[in-house]
Protein backbone atom coordinates (compact mmCIF):
# COMPACT_ATOMS: atom_id res chain seq x y z
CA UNK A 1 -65.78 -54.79 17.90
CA UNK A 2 -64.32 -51.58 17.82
CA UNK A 3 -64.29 -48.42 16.03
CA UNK A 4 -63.49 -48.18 12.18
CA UNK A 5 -63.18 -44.74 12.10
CA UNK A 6 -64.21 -41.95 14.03
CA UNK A 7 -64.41 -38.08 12.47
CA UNK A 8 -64.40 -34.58 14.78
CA UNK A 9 -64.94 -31.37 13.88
CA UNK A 10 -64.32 -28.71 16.94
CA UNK A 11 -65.59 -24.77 16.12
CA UNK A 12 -63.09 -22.84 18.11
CA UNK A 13 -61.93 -19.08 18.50
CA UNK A 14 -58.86 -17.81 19.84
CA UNK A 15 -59.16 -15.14 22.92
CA UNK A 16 -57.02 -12.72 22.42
CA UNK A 17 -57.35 -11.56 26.05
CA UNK A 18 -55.99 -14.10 28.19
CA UNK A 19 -54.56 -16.13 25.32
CA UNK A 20 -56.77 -19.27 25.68
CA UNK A 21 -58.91 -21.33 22.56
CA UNK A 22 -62.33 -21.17 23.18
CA UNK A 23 -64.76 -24.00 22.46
CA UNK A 24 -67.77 -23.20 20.71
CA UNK A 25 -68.92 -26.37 19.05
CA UNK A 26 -68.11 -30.01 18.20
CA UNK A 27 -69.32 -32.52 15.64
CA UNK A 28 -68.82 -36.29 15.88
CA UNK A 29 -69.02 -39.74 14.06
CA UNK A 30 -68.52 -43.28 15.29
CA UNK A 31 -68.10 -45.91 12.79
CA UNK A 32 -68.21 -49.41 14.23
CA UNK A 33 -68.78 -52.84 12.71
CA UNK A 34 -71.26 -55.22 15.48
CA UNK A 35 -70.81 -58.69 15.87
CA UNK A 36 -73.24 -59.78 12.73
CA UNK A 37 -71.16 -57.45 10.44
CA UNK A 38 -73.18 -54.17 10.22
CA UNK A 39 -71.84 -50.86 10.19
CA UNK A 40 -72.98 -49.21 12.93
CA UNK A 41 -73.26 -44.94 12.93
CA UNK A 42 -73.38 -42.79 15.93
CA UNK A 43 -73.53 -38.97 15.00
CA UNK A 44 -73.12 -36.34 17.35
CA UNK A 45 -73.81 -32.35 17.80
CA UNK A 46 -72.24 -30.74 21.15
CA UNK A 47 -72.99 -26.88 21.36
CA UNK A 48 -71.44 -25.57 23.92
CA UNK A 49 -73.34 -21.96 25.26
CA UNK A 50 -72.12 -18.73 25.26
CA UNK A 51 -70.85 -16.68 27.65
CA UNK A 52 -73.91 -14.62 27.37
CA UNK A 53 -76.27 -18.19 28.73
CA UNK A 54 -77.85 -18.40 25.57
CA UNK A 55 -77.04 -22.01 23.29
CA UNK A 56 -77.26 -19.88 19.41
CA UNK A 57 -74.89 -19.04 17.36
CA UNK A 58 -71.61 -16.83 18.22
CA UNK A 59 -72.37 -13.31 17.85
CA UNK A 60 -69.07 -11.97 18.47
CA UNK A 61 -66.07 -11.07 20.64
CA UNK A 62 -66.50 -8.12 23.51
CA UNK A 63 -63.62 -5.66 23.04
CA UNK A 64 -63.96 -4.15 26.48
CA UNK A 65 -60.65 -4.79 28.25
CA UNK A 66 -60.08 -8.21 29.74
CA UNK A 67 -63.26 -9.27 29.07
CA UNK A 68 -63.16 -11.10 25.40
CA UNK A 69 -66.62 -13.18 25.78
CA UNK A 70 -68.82 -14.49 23.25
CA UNK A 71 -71.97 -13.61 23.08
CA UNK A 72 -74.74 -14.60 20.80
CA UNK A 73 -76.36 -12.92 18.09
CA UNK A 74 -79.03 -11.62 19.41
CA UNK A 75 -77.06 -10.81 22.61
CA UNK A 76 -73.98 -9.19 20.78
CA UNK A 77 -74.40 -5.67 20.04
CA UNK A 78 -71.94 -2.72 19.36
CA UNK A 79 -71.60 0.86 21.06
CA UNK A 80 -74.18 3.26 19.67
CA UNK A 81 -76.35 0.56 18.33
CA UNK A 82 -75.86 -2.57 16.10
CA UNK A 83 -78.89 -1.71 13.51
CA UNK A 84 -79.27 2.02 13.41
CA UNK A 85 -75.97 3.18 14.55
CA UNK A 86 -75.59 6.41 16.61
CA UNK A 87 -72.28 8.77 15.95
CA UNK A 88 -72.30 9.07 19.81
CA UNK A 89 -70.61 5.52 20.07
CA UNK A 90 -67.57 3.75 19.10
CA UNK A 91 -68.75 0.90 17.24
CA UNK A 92 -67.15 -1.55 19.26
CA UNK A 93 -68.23 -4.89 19.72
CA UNK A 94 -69.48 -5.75 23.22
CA UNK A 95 -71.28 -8.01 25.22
CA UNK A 96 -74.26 -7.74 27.46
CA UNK A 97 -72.73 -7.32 30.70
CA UNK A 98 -70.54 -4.42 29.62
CA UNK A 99 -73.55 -2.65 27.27
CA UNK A 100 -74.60 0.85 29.35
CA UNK A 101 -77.49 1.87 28.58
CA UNK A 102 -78.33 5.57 27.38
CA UNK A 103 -81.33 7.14 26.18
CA UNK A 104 -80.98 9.71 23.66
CA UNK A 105 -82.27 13.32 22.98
CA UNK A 106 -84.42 12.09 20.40
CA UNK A 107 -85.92 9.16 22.25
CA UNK A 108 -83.85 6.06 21.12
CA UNK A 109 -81.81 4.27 23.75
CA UNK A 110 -78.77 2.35 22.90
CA UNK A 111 -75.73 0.64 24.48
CA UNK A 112 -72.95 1.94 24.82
CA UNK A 113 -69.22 0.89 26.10
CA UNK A 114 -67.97 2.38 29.11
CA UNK A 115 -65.74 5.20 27.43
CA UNK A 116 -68.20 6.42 25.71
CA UNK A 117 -71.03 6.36 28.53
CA UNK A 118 -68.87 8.63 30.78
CA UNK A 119 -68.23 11.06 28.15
CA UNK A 120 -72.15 10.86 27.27
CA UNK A 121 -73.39 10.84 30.74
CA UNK A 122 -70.60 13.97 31.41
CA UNK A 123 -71.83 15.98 28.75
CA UNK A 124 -75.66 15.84 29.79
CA UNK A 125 -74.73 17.26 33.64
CA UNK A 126 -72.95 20.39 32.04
CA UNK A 127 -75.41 20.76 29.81
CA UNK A 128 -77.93 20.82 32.42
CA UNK A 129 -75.54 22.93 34.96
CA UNK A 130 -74.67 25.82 31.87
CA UNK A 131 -78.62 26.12 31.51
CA UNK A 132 -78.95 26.20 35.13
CA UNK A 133 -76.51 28.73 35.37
CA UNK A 134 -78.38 30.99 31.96
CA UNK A 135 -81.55 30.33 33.82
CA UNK A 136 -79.94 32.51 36.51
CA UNK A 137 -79.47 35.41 34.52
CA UNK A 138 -82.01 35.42 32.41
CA UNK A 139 -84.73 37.74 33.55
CA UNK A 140 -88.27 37.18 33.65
CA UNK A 141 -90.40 40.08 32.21
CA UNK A 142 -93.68 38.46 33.66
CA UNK A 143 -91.93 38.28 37.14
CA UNK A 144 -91.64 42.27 36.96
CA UNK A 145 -94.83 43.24 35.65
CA UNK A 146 -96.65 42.40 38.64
């Protein structure tokens, strides 16, 4: 015989990049009475995996330009850290393929979107050329003393 009644439930998103609906999980059930008059069940649980290759739950949306992936939880992470947050970063949301990594005066190192990477990365080689250039000037006493 065929179905009685059949029930789906479909997790989506919207992408707000490129203006599609994402699929990130369906539910199922098939009702259907056999020939000797039970009610037969079929239940099913389609997970679909995220953009990051990993099949847990959705993280969250990458807000890098024209990228818009989901990514797992433990893969999603945000610019200057998801736990202990730098003020270096953004905070944006952003996946792993756009997370650049950076480590920190103080030892930590943390992701960070591509904005604030450059500016980061920037500010470390004039750092480094100013106290190249004090080095220059700076005389050493020990030097003369010989």
């Amino acid at each position: 015989m065929g179905d009685i009644r059949k029930i789906y439930q479909r997790i989506i998103s919207y992408n707000p990049e490129n203006n599609k609906v994402d699929q990130l999980a369906a539910k199922g059930e098939h009702h259907k009475l056999t020939d000797d008059g039970c009610v037969e069940s079929f239940y099913t649980d389609e997970k679909s995996h995220c953009a990051c290759g990993c099949f847990s739950l959705p993280g969250g949306r990458c807000a890098e330009a024209g990228c818009g992936r989901i990514s797992c939880i433990r893969c999603h992470q945000h610019c200057g850290g998801s736990d202990n947050q730098t003020t270096a970063g953004c905070g944006k949301p952003i996946c792993r393929e756009h997370s650049n990594y950076l480590q920190l005066p103080e030892g930590r190192t943390m992701p960070f979107c591509r904005q604030c990477y450059g500016r980061l990365v920037r500010k470390q080689r004039w750092l480094l050329v100013g106290r190249a250039f004090v080095q220059f000037f700076i005389d050493d006493k020990e030097q003369h003393r010989e």
